[in-house]
PDB file of N, CA and C in Angstrom:
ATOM      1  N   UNK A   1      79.892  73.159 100.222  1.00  0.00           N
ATOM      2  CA  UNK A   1      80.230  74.085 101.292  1.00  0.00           C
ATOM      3  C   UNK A   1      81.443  73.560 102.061  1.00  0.00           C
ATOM      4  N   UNK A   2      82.376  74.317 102.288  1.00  0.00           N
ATOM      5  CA  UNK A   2      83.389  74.209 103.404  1.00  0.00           C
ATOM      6  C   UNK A   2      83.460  75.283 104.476  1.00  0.00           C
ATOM      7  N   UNK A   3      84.911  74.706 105.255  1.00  0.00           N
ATOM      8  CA  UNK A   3      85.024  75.803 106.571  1.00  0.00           C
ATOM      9  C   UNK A   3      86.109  75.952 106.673  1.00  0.00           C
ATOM     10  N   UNK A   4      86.400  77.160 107.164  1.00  0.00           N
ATOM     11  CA  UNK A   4      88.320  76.673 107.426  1.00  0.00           C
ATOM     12  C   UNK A   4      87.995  77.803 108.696  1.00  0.00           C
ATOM     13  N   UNK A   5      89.289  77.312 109.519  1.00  0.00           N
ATOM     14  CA  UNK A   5      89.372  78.031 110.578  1.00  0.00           C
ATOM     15  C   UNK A   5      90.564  78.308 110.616  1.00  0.00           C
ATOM     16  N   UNK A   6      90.463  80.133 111.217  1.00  0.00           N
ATOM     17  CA  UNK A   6      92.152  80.427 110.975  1.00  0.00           C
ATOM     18  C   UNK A   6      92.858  81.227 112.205  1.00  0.00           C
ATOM     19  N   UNK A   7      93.927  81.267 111.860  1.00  0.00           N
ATOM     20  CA  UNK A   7      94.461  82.499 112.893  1.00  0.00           C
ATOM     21  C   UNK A   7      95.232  83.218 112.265  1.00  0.00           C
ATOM     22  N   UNK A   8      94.961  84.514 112.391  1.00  0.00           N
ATOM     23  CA  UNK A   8      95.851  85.646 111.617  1.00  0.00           C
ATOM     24  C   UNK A   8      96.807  86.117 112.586  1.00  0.00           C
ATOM     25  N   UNK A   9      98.033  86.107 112.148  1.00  0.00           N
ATOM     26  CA  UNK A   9      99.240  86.338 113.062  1.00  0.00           C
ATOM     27  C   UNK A   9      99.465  88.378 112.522  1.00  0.00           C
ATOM     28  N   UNK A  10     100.642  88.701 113.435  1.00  0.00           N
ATOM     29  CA  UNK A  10     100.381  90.258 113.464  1.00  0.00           C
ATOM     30  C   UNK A  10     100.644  91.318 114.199  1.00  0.00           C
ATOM     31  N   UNK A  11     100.067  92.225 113.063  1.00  0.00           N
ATOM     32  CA  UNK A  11      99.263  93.694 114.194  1.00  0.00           C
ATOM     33  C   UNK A  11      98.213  93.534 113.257  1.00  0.00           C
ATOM     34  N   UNK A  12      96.929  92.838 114.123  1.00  0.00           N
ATOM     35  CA  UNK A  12      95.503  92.990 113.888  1.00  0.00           C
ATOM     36  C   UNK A  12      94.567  92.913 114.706  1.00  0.00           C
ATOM     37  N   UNK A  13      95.219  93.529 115.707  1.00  0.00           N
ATOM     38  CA  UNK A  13      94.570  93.993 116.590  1.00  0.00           C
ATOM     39  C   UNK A  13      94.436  95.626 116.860  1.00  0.00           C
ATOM     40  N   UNK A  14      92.946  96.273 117.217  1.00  0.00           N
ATOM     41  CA  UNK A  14      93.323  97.656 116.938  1.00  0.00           C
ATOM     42  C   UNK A  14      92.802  98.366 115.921  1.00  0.00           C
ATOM     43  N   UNK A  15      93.145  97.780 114.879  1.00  0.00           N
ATOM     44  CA  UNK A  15      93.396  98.515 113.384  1.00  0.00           C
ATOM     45  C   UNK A  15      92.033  98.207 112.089  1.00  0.00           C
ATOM     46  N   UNK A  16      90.978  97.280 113.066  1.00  0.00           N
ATOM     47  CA  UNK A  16      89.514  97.420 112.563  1.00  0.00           C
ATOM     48  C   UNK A  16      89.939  95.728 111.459  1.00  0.00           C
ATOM     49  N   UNK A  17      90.455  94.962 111.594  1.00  0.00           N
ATOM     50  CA  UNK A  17      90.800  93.774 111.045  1.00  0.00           C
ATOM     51  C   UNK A  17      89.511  93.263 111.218  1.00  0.00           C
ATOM     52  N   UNK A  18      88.694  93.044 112.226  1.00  0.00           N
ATOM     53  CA  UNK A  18      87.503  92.122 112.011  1.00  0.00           C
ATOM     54  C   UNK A  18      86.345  93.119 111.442  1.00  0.00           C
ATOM     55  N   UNK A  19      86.454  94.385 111.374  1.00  0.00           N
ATOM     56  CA  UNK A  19      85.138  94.721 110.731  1.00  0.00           C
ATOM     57  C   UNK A  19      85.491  94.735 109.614  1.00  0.00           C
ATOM     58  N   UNK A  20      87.130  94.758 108.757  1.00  0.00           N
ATOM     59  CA  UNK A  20      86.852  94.397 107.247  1.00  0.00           C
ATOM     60  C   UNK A  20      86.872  92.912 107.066  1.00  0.00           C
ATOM     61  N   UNK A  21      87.152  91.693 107.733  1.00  0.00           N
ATOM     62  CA  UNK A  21      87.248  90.662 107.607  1.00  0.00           C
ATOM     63  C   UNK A  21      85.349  90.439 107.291  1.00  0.00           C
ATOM     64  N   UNK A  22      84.475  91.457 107.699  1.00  0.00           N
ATOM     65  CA  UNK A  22      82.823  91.395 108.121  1.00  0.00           C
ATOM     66  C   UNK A  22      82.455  91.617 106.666  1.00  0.00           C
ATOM     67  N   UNK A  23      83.390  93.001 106.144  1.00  0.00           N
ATOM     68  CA  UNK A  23      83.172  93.640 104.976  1.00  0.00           C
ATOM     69  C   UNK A  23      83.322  92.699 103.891  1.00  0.00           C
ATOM     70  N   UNK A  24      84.295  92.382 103.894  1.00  0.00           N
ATOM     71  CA  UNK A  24      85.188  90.992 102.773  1.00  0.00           C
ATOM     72  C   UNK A  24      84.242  89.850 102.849  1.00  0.00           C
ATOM     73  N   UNK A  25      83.433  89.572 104.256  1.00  0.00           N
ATOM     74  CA  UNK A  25      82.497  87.881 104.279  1.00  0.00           C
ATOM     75  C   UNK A  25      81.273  88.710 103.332  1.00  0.00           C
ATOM     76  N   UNK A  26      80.779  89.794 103.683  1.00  0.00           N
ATOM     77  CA  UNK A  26      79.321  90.301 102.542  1.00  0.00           C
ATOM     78  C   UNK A  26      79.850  89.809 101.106  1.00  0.00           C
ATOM     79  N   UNK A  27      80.956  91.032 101.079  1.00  0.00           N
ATOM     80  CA  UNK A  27      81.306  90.822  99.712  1.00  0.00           C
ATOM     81  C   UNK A  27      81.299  89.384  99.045  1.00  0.00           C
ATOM     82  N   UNK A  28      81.780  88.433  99.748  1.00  0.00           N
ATOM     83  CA  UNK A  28      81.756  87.226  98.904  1.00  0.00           C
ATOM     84  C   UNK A  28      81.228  85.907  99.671  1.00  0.00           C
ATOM     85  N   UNK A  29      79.992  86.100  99.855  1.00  0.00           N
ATOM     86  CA  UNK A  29      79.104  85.339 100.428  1.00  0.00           C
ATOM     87  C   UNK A  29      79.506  84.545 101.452  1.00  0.00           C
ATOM     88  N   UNK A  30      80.447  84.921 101.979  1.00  0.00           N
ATOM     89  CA  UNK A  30      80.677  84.354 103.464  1.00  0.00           C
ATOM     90  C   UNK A  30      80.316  84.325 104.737  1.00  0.00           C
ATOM     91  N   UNK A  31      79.746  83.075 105.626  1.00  0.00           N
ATOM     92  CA  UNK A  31      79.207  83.611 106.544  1.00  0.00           C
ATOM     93  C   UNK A  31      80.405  82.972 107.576  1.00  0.00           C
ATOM     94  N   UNK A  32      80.507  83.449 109.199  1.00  0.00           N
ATOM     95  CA  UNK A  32      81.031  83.178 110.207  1.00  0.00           C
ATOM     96  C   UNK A  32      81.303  84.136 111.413  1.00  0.00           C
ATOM     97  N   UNK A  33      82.674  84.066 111.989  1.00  0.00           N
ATOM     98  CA  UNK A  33      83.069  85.151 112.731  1.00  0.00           C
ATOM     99  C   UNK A  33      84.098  85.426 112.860  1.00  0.00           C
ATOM    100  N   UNK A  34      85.010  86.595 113.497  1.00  0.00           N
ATOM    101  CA  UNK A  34      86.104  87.314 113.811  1.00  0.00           C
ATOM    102  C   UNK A  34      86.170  87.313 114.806  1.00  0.00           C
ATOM    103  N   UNK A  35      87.097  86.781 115.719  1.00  0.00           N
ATOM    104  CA  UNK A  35      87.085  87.158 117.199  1.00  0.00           C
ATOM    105  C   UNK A  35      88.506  87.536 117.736  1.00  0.00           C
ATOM    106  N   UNK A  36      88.939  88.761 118.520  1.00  0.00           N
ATOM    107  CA  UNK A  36      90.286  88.627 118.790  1.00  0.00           C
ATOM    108  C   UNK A  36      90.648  87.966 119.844  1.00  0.00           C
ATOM    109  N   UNK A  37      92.035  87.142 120.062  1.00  0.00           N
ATOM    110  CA  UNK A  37      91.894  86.480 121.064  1.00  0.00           C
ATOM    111  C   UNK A  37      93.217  86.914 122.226  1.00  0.00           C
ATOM    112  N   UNK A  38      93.303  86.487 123.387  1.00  0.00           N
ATOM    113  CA  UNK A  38      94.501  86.733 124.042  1.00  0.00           C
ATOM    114  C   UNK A  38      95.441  87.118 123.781  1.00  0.00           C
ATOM    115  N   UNK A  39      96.092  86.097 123.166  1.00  0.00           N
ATOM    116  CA  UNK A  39      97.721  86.417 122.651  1.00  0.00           C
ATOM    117  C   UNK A  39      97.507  87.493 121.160  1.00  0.00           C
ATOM    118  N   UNK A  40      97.148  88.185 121.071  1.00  0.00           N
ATOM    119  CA  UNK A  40      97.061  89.304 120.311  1.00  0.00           C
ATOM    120  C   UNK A  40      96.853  88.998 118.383  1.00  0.00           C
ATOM    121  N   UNK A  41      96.448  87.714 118.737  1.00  0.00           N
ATOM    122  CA  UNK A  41      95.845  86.843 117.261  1.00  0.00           C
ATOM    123  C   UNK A  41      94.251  87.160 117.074  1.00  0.00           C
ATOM    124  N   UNK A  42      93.794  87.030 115.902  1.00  0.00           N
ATOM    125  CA  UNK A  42      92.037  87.295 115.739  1.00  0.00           C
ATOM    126  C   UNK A  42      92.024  85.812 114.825  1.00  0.00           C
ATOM    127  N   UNK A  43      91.290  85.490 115.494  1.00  0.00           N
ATOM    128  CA  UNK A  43      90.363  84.050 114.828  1.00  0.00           C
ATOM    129  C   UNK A  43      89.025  84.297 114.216  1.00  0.00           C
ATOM    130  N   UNK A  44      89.123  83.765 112.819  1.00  0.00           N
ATOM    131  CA  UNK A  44      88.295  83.359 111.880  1.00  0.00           C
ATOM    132  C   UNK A  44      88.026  82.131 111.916  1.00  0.00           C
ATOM    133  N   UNK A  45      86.708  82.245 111.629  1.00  0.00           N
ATOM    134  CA  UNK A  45      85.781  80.635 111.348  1.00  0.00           C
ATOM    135  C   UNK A  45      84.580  81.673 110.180  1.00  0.00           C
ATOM    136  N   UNK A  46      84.995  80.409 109.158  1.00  0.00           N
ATOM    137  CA  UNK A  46      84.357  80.733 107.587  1.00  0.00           C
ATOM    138  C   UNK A  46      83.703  79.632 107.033  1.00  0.00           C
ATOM    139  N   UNK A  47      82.541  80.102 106.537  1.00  0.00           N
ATOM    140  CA  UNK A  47      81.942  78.986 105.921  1.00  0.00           C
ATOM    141  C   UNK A  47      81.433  79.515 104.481  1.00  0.00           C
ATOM    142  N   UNK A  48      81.644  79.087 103.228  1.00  0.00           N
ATOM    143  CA  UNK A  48      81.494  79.204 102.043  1.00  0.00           C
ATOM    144  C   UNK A  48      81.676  78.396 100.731  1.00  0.00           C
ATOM    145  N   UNK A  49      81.511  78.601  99.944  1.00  0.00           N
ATOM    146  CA  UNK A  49      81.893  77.603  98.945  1.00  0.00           C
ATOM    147  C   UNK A  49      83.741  77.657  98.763  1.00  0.00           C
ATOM    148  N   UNK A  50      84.483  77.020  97.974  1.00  0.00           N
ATOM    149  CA  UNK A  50      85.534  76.644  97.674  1.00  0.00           C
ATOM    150  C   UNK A  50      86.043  78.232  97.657  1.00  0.00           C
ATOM    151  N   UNK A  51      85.671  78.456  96.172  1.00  0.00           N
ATOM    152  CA  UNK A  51      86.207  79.390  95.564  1.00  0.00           C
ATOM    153  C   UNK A  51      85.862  80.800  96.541  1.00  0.00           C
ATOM    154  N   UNK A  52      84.644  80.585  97.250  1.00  0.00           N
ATOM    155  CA  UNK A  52      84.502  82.267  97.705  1.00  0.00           C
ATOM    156  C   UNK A  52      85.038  82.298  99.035  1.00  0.00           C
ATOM    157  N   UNK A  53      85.474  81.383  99.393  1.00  0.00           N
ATOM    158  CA  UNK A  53      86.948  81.095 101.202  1.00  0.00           C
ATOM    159  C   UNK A  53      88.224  81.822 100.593  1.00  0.00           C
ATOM    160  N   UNK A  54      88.203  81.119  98.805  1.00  0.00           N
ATOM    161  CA  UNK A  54      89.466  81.089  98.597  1.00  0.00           C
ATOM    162  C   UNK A  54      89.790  83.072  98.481  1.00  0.00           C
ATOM    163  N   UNK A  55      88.848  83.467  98.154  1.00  0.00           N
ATOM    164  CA  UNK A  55      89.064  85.111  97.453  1.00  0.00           C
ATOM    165  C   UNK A  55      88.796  85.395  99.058  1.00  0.00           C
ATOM    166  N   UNK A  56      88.310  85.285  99.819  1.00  0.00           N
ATOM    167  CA  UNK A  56      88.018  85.857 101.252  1.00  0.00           C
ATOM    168  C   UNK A  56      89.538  85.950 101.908  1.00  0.00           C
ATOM    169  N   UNK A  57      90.231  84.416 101.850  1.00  0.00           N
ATOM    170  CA  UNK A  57      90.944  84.179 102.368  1.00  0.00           C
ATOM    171  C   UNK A  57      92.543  85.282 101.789  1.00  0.00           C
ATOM    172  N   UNK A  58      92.355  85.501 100.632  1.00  0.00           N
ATOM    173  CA  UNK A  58      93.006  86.251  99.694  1.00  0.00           C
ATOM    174  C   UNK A  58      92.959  87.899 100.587  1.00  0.00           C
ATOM    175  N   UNK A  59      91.897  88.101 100.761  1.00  0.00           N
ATOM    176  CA  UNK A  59      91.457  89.687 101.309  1.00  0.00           C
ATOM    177  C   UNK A  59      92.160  89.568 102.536  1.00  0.00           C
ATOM    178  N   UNK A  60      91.551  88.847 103.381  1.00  0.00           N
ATOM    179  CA  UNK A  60      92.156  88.867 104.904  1.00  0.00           C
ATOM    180  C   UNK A  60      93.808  88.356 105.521  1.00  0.00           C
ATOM    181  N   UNK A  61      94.361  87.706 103.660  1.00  0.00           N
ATOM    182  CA  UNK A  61      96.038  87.531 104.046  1.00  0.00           C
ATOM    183  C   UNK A  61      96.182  89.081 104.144  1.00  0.00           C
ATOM    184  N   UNK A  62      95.720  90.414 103.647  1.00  0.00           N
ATOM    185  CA  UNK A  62      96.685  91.737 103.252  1.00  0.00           C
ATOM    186  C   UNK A  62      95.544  92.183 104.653  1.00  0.00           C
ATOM    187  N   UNK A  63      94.402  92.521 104.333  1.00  0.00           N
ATOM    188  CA  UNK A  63      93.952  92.902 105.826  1.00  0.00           C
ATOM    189  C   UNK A  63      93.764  94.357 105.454  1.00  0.00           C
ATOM    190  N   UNK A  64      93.373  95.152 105.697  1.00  0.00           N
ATOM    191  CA  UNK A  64      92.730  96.452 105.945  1.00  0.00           C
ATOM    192  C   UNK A  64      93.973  97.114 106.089  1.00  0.00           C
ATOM    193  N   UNK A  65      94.242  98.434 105.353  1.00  0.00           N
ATOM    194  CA  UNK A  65      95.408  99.803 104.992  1.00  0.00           C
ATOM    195  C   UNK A  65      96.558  99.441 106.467  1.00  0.00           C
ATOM    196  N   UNK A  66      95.772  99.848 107.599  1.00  0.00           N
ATOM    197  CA  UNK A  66      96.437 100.112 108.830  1.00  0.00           C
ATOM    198  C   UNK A  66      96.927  98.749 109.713  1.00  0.00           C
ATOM    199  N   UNK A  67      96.834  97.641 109.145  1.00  0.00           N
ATOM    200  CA  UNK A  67      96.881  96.214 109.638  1.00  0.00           C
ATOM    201  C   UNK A  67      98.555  95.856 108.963  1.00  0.00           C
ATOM    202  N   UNK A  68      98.958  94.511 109.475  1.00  0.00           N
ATOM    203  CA  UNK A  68     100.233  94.518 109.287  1.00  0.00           C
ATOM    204  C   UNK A  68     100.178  92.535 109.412  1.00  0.00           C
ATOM    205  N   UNK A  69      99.303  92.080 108.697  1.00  0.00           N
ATOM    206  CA  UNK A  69      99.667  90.246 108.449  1.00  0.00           C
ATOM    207  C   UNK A  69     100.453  89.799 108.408  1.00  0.00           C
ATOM    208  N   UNK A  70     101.225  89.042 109.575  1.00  0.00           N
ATOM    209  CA  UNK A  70     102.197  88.255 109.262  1.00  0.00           C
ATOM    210  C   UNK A  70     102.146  87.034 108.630  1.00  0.00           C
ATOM    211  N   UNK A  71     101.401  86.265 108.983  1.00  0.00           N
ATOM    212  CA  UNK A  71     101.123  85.158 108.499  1.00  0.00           C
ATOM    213  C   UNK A  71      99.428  84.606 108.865  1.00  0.00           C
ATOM    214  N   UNK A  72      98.747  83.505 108.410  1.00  0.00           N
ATOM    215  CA  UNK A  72      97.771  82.829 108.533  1.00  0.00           C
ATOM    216  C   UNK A  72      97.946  81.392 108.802  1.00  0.00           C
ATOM    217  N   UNK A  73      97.206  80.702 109.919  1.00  0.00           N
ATOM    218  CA  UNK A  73      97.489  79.563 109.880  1.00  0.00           C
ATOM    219  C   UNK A  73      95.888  79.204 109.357  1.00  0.00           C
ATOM    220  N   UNK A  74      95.832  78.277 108.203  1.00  0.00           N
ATOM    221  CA  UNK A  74      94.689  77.669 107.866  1.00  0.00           C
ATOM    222  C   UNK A  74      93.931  76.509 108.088  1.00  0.00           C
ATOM    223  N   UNK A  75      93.141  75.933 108.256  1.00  0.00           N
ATOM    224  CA  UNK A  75      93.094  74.706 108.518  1.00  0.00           C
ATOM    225  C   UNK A  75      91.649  74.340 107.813  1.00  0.00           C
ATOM    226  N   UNK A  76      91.266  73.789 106.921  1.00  0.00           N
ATOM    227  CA  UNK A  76      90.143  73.557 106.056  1.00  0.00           C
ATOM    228  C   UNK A  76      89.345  72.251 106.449  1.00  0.00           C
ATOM    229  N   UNK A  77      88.133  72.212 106.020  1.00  0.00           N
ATOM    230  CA  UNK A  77      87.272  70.812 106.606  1.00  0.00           C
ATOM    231  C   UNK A  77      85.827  70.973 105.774  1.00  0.00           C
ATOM    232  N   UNK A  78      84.982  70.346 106.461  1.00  0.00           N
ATOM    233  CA  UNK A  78      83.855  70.607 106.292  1.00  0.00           C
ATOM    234  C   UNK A  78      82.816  70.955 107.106  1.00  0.00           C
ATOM    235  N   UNK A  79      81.889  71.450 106.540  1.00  0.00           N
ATOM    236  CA  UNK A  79      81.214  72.044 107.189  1.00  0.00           C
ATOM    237  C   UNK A  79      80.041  71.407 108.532  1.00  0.00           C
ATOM    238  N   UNK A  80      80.398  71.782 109.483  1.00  0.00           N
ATOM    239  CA  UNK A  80      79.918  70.557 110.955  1.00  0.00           C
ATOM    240  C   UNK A  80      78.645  71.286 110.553  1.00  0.00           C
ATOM    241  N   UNK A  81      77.321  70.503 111.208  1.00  0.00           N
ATOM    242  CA  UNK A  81      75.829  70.565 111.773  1.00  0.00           C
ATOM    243  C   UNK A  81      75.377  72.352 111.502  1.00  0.00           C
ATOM    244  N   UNK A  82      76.254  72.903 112.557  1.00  0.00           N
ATOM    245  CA  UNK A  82      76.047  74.050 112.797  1.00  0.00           C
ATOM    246  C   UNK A  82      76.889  74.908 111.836  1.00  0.00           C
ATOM    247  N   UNK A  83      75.827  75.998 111.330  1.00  0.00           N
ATOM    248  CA  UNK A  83      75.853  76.355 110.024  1.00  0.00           C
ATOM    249  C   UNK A  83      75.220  78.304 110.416  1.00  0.00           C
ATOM    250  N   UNK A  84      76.459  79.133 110.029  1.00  0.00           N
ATOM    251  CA  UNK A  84      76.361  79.751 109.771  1.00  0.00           C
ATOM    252  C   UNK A  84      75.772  80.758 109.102  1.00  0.00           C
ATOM    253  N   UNK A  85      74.601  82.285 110.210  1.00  0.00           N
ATOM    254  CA  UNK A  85      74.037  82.706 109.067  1.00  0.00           C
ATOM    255  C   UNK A  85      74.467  83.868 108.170  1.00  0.00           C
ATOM    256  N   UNK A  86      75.493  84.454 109.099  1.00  0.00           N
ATOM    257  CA  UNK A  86      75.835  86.025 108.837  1.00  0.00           C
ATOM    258  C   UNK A  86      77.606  85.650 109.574  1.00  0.00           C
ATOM    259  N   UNK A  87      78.110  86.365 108.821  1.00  0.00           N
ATOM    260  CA  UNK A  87      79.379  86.823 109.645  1.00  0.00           C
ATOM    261  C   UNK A  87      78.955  87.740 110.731  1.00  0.00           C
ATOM    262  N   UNK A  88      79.771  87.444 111.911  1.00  0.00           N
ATOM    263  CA  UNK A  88      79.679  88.152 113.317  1.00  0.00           C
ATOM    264  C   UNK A  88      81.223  88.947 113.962  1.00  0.00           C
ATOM    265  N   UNK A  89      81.347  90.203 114.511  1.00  0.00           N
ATOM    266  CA  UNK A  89      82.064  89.981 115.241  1.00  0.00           C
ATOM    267  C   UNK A  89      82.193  90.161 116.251  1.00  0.00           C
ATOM    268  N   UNK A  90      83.172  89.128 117.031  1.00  0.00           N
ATOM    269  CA  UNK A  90      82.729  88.724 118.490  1.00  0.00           C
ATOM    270  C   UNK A  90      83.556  89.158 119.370  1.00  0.00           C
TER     271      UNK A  90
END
């Protein structure tokens, strides 16, 4: 199991980015959350195996029809104590 925590740079705010980021964690067994934050960024925190971050992470670089990704900052680790049961968004 790993984690990565991210920030999606943008227009993803608005445009339903964390309920497909929710859609994309079912799909590939990901659990964590979406949260948008101040400066008009949405933060991810993911917890999954290698490969199913990596296809998650794949979905949420393009982002939902009406969304506009500029970039992702990633940052990968392992997985702390506290352990994820469901993707949330917050």
């Amino acid at each position: 199991m790993k984690e990565i925590l991210c920030k999606v740079y943008g227009d993803v705010q608005g445009v339903f980015f964390r309920t497909f980021a929710k859609e994309k964690a079912g799909e590939f067994g990901v659990t964590g959350y979406a949260k948008n934050l101040e400066d008009e960024t949405v933060e991810v925190v993911a917890q999954g195996t290698k490969e199913n971050l990596d296809k998650f992470l794949g979905a949420i670089s393009v982002g939902p029809d009406n969304a506009q990704v500029e970039s992702i900052n990633v940052m990968w680790g392992p997985v702390p104590d506290e352990k994820f049961t469901q993707f949330d968004i917050l």
